[in-house]
Protein backbone atom coordinates (compact mmCIF):
# COMPACT_ATOMS: atom_id res chain seq x y z
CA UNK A 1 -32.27 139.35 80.92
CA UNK A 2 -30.54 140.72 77.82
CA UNK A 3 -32.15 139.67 74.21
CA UNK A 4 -29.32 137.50 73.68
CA UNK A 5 -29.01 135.98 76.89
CA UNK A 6 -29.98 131.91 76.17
CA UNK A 7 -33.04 130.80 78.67
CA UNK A 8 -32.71 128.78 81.17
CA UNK A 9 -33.12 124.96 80.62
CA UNK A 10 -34.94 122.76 82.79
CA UNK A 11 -34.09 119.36 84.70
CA UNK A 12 -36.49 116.37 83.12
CA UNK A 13 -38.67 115.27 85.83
CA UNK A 14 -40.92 111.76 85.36
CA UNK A 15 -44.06 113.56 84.48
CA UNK A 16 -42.62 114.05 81.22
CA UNK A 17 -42.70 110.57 78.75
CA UNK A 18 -39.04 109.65 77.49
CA UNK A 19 -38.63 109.34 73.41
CA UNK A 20 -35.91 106.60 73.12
CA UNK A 21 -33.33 108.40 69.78
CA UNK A 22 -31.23 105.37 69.66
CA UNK A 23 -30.15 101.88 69.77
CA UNK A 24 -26.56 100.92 70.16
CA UNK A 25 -25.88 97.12 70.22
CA UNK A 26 -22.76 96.69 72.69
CA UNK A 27 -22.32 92.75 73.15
CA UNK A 28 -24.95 90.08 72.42
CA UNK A 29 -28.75 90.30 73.57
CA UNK A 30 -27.30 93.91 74.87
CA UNK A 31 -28.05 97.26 73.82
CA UNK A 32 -27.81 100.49 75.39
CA UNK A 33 -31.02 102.51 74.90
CA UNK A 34 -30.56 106.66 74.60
CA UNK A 35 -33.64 108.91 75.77
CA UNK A 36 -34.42 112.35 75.26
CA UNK A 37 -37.58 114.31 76.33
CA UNK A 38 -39.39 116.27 74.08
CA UNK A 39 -39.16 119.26 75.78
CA UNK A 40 -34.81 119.39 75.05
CA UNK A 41 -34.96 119.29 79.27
CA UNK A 42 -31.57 118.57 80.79
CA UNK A 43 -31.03 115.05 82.92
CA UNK A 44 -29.90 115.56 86.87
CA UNK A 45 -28.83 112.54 89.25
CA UNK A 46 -26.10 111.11 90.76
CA UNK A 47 -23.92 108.33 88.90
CA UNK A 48 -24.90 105.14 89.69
CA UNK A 49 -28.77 105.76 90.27
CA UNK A 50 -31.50 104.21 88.37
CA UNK A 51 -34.75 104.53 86.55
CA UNK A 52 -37.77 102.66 86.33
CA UNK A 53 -39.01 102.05 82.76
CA UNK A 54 -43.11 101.44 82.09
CA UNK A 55 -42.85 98.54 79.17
CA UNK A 56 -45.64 98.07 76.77
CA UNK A 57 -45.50 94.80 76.66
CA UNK A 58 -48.46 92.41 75.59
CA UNK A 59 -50.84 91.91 78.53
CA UNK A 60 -50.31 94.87 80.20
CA UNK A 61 -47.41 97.44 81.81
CA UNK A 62 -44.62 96.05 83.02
CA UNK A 63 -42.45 98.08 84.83
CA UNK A 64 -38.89 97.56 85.41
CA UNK A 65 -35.43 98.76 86.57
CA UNK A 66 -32.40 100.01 84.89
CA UNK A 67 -29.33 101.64 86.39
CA UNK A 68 -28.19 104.36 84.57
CA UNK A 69 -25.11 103.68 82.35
CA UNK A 70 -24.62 107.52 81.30
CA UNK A 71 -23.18 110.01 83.19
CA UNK A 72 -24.89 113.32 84.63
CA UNK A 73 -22.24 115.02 83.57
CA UNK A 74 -23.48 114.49 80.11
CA UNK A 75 -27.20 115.83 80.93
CA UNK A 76 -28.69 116.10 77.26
CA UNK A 77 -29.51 112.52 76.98
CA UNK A 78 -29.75 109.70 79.53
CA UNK A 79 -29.10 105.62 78.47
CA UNK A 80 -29.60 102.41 80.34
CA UNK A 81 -27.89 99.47 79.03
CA UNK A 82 -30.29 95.99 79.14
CA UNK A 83 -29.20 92.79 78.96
CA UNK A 84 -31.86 90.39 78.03
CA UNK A 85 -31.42 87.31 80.12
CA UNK A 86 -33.03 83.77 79.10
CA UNK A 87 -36.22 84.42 81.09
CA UNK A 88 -36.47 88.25 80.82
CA UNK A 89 -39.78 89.95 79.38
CA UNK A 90 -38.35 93.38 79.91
CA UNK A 91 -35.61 93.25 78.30
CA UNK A 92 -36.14 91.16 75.59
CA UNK A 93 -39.12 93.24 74.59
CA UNK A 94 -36.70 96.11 74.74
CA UNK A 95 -34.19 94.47 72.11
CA UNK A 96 -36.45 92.77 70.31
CA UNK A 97 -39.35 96.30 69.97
CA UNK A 98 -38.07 99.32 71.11
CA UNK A 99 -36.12 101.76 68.63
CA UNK A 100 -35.80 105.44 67.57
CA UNK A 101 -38.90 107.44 67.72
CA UNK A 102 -41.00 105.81 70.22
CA UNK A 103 -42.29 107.22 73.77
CA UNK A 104 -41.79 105.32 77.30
CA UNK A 105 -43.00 106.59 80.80
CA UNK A 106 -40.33 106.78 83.28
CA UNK A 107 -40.28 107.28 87.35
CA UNK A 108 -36.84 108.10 89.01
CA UNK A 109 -34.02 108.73 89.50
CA UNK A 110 -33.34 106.87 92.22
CA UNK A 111 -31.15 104.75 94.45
CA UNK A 112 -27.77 105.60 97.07
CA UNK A 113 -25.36 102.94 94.72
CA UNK A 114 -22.99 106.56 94.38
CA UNK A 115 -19.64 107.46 95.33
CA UNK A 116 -21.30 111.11 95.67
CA UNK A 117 -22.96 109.31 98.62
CA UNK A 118 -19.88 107.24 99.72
CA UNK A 119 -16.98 109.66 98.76
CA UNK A 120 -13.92 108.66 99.06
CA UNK A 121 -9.94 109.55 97.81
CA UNK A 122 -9.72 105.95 96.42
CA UNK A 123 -12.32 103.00 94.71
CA UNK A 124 -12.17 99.79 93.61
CA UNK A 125 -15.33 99.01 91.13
CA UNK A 126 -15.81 95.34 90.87
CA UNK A 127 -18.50 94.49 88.36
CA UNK A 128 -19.59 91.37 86.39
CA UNK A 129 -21.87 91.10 83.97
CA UNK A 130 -24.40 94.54 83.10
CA UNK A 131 -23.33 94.96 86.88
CA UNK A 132 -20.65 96.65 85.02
CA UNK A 133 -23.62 100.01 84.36
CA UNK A 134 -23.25 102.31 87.54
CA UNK A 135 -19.10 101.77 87.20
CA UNK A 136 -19.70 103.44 84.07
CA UNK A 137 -21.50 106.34 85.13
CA UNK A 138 -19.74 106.77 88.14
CA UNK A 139 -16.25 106.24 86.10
CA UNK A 140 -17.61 108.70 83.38
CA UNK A 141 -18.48 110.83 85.69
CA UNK A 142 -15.13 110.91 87.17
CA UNK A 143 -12.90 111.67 84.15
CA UNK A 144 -15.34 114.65 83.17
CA UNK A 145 -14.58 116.01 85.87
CA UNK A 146 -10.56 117.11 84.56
CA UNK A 147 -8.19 115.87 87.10
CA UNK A 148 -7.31 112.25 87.39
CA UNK A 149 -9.32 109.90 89.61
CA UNK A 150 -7.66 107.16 91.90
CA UNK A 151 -9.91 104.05 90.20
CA UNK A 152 -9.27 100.33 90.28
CA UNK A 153 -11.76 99.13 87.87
CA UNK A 154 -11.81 94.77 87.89
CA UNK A 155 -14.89 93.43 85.34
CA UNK A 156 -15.52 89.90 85.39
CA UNK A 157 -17.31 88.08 82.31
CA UNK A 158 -17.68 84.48 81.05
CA UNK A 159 -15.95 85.76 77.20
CA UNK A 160 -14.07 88.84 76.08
CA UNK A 161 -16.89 89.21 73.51
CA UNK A 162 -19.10 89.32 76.46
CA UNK A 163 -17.35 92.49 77.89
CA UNK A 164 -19.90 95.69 78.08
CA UNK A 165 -18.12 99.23 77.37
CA UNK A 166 -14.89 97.26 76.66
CA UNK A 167 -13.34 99.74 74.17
CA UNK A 168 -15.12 103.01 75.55
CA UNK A 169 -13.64 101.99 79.16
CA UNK A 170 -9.56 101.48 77.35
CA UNK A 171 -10.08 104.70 75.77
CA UNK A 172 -11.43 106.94 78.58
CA UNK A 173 -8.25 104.92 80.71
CA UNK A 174 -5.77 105.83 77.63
CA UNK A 175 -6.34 109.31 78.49
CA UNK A 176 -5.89 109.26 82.70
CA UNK A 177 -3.15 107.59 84.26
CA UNK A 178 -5.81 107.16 87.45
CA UNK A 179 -8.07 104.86 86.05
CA UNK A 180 -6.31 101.12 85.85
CA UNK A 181 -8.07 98.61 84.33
CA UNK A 182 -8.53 94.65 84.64
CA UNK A 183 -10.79 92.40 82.96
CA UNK A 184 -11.15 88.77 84.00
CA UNK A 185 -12.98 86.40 81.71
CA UNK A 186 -13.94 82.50 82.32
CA UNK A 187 -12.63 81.49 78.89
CA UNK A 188 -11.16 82.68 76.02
CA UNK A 189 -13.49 83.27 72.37
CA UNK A 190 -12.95 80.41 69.87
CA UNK A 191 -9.71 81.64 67.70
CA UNK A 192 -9.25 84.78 69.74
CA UNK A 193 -5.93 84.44 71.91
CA UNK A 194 -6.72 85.81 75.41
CA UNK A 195 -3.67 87.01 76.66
CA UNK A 196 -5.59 88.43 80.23
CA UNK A 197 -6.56 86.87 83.71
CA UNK A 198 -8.65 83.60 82.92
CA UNK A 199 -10.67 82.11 85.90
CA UNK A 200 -13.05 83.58 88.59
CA UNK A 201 -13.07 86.31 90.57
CA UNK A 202 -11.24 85.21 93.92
CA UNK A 203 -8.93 86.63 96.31
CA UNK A 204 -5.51 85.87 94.63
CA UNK A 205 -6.75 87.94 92.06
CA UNK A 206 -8.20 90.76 94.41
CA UNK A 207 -4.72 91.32 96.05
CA UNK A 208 -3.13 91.27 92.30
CA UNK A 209 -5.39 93.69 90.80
CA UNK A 210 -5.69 96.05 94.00
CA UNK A 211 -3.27 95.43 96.82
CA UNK A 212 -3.77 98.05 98.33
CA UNK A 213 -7.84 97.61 98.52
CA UNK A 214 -7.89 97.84 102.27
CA UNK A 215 -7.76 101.50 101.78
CA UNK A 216 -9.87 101.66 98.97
CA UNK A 217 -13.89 102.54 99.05
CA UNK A 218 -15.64 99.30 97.18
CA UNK A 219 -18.50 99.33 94.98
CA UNK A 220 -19.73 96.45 93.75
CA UNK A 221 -22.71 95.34 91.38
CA UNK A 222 -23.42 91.74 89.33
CA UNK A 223 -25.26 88.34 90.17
CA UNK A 224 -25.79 87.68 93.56
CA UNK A 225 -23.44 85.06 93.67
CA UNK A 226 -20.65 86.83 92.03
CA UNK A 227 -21.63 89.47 94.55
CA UNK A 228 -21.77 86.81 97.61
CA UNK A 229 -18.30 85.38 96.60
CA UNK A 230 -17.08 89.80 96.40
CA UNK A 231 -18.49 89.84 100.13
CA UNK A 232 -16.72 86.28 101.50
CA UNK A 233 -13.54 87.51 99.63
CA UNK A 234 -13.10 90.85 101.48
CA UNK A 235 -14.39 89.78 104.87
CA UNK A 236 -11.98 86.88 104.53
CA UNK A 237 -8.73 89.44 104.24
CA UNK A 238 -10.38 91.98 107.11
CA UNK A 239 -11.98 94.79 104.95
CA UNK A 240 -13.87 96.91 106.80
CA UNK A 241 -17.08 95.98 105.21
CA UNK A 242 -18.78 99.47 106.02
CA UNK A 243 -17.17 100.58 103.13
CA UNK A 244 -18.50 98.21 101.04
CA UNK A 245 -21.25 99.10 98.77
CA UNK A 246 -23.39 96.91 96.24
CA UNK A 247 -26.32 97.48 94.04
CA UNK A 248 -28.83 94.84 92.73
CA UNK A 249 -32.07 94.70 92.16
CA UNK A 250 -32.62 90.87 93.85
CA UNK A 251 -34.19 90.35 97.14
CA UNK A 252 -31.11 91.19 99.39
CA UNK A 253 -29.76 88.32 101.06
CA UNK A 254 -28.78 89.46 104.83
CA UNK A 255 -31.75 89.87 106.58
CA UNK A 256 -32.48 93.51 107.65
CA UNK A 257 -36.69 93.15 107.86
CA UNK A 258 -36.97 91.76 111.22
CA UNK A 259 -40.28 93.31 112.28
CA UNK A 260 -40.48 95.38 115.42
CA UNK A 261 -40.68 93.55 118.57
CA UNK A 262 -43.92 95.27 119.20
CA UNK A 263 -45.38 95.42 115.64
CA UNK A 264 -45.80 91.81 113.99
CA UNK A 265 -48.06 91.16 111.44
CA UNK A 266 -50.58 88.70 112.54
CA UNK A 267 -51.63 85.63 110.06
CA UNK A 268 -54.21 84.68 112.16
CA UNK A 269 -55.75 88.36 111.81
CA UNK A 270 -58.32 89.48 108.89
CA UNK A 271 -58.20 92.87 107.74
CA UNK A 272 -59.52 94.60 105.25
CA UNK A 273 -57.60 96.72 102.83
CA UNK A 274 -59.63 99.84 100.83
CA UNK A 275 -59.17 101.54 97.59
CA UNK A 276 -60.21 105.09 97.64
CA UNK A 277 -60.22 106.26 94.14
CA UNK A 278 -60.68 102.73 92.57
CA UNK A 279 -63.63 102.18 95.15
CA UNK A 280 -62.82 98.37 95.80
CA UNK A 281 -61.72 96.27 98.81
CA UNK A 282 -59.75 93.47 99.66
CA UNK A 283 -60.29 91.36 102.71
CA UNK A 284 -56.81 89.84 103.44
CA UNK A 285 -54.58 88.55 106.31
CA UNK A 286 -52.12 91.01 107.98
CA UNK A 287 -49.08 88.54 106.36
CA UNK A 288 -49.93 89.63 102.71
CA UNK A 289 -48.71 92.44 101.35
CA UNK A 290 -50.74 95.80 100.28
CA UNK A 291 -49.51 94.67 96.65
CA UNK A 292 -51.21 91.48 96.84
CA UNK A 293 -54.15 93.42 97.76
CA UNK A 294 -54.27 95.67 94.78
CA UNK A 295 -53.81 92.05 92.66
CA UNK A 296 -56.34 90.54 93.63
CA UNK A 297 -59.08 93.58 93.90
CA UNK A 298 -57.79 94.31 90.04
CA UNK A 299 -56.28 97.53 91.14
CA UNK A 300 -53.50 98.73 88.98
CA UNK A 301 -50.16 99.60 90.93
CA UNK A 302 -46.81 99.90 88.84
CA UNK A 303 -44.37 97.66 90.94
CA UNK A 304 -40.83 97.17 89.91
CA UNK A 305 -38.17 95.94 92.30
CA UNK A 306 -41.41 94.10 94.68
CA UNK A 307 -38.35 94.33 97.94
CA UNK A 308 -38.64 98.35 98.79
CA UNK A 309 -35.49 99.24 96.39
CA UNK A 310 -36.94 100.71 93.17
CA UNK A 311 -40.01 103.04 94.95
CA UNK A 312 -42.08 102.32 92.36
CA UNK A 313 -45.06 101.06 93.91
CA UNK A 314 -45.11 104.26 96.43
CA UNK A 315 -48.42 104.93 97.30
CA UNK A 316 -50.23 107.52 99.68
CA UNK A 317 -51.88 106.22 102.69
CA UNK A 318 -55.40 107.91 103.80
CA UNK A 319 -56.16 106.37 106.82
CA UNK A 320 -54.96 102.92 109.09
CA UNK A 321 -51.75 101.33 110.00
CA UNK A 322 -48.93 99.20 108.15
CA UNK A 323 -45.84 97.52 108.99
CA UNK A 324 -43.39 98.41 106.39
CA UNK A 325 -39.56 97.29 106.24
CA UNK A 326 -37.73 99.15 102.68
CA UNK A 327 -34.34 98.34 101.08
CA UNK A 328 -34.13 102.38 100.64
CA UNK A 329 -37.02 103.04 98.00
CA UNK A 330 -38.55 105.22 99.98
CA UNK A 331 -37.54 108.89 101.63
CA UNK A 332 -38.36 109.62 105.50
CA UNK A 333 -40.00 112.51 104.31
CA UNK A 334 -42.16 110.89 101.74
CA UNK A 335 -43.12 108.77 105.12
CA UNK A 336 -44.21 111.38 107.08
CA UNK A 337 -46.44 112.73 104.21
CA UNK A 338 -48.17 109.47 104.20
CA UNK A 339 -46.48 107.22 101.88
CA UNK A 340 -46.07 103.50 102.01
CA UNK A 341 -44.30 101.42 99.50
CA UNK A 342 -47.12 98.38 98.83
CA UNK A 343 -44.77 95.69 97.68
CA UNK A 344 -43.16 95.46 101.59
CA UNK A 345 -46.04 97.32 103.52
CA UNK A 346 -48.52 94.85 106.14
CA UNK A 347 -51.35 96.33 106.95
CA UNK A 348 -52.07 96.26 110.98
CA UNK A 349 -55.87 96.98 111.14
CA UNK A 350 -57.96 98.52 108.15
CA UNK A 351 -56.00 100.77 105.74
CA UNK A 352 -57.28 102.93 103.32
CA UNK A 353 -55.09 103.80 99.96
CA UNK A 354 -55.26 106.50 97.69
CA UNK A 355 -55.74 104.88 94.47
């Protein structure tokens, strides 16, 4: 390498603490939240995956789950943009305690909510709500990119206040004639003439906003019943619902856990659940959950997501058997090393954990 040839830089990876550099309020009880790691390593994942936070939040840890509002085409810093809800802890400890200068662990990236995964010549990004975070990697990540995207972006809110990335999205579309955008609010602000689509989301407004969305790769993210009413809309009109997509981070609500046919857990049966490292036990029915286990034998496992999506609570398994059914937090190779997520894993028999 020549003296004057600049070294190499490396990709962050979660053994390395995140220092948050700065707060940017964006609507109210939001912020986005802008991490660098000490070491000046570079950020790698796809738009539209997510990262799991380690809180330190009075009582103990608390982990939890944040898609990834910048874009990796921007790798010097990485942001997640909370919304702190009535009943959050998470987030409102985030508003309300984190700033510049102070250290958080981090696990991830992770997650398939990407149109690198789902690629396609067209999209339509439906988002309410923070649901609005992946469209704005993805959509980021799009228009760095140089040419032109093919993008119907609709975001749903109950205000125009209430709009996330409102002027950062009507810039980025001032400057591509591929990215069209449409936001549709519940009501207008008090003294603030609304001059947009007022109502909900519905599919008079799908086929006015996208008519052509039959051909068009959907990704969709919000409250599960904004997302439910997305799903009845398009199956309604004859969308070809594998090419739907949707991220959220609430127990899903079709039901793809049906245990095997030939592996049920048993209530009836006792088994008893070890800790390797920790060096307690657990007796507990097959029913519970490896997670309960570590609860109640006061065994500390980070758990985000608790339905298989986040991968937080991956653990290795020494010895025994489990009956585990993930929403994708978990890698078939990381299964064939040994590795159970707790938070959906049933122990069949004795298992041993290392932890």
């Amino acid at each position: 390498m020549r003296p004057d040839t600049p070294p190499a830089l490396a990709f962050w990876t979660d053994s390395e603490a995140l220092t948050c550099v700065n707060v940017l309020p964006e609507t109210a009880n939001t912020a986005t939240f802008t991490f660098r790691p000490q070491s000046g390593a570079l950020f790698h994942f796809k738009p539209g995956q997510f990262v799991t936070l380690e809180l330190p939040v009075p009582g103990g840890p608390l982990h939890r789950t944040y898609t990834i509002s910048s874009a990796p085409s921007r790798p010097t810093s990485l942001t997640v943009t909370v919304k702190a809800q009535p009943d959050s802890i998470g987030g409102r400890w985030m508003l309300d305690h984190l700033r510049p200068g102070m250290a958080i662990k981090a696990t991830g990236p992770g997650g398939d909510f990407s149109h690198h995964v789902h690629p396609a010549a067209k999209y339509l990004f439906i988002s309410a709500g923070s649901g609005i975070t992946p469209m704005m990697s993805m959509t980021t990540q799009m228009y760095d990119a140089g040419a032109d995207p093919d993008i119907v972006f609709l975001n749903c809110a109950r205000r125009p206040s209430e709009i996330i990335f409102r002027e950062r999205l009507e810039h980025i579309a001032s400057r591509s004639t591929g990215i069209a955008l449409t936001w549709v609010v519940e009501q207008a602000d008090p003294y603030a003439p609304w001059t947009g689509i007022k109502g909900q989301f519905n599919q008079l407004i799908l086929g006015l906003v996208a008519p052509d969305y039959l051909e068009r790769e959907v990704f969709c993210c919000g409250p599960e019943p904004f997302m439910r009413a997305v799903r009845e809309a398009l199956a309604g009109l004859g969308y070809d619902m594998d090419r739907y997509h949707q991220e959220s981070f609430h127990a899903p609500i079709a039901d793809v856990t049906d245990a095997p046919e030939d592996v049920v857990p048993d209530a009836a049966e006792a088994v008893e659940v070890s800790f390797a490292r920790s060096g307690k036990t657990a007796r507990m029915r097959q029913t519970e959950t490896l997670l309960a286990a570590a609860k109640t034998s006061g065994v500390r496992l980070p758990t985000g997501c608790t339905f298989g999506v986040c991968g937080t609570c991956k653990t290795r398994k020494i010895a025994g058997d489990v009956h585990m059914v993930h929403n994708g937090g978990i890698t078939e190779d990381e299964i064939a090393e040994g590795y159970v997520l707790a938070c959906c894993s049933h122990p069949i028999g004795d298992v041993t954990l290392d932890i």
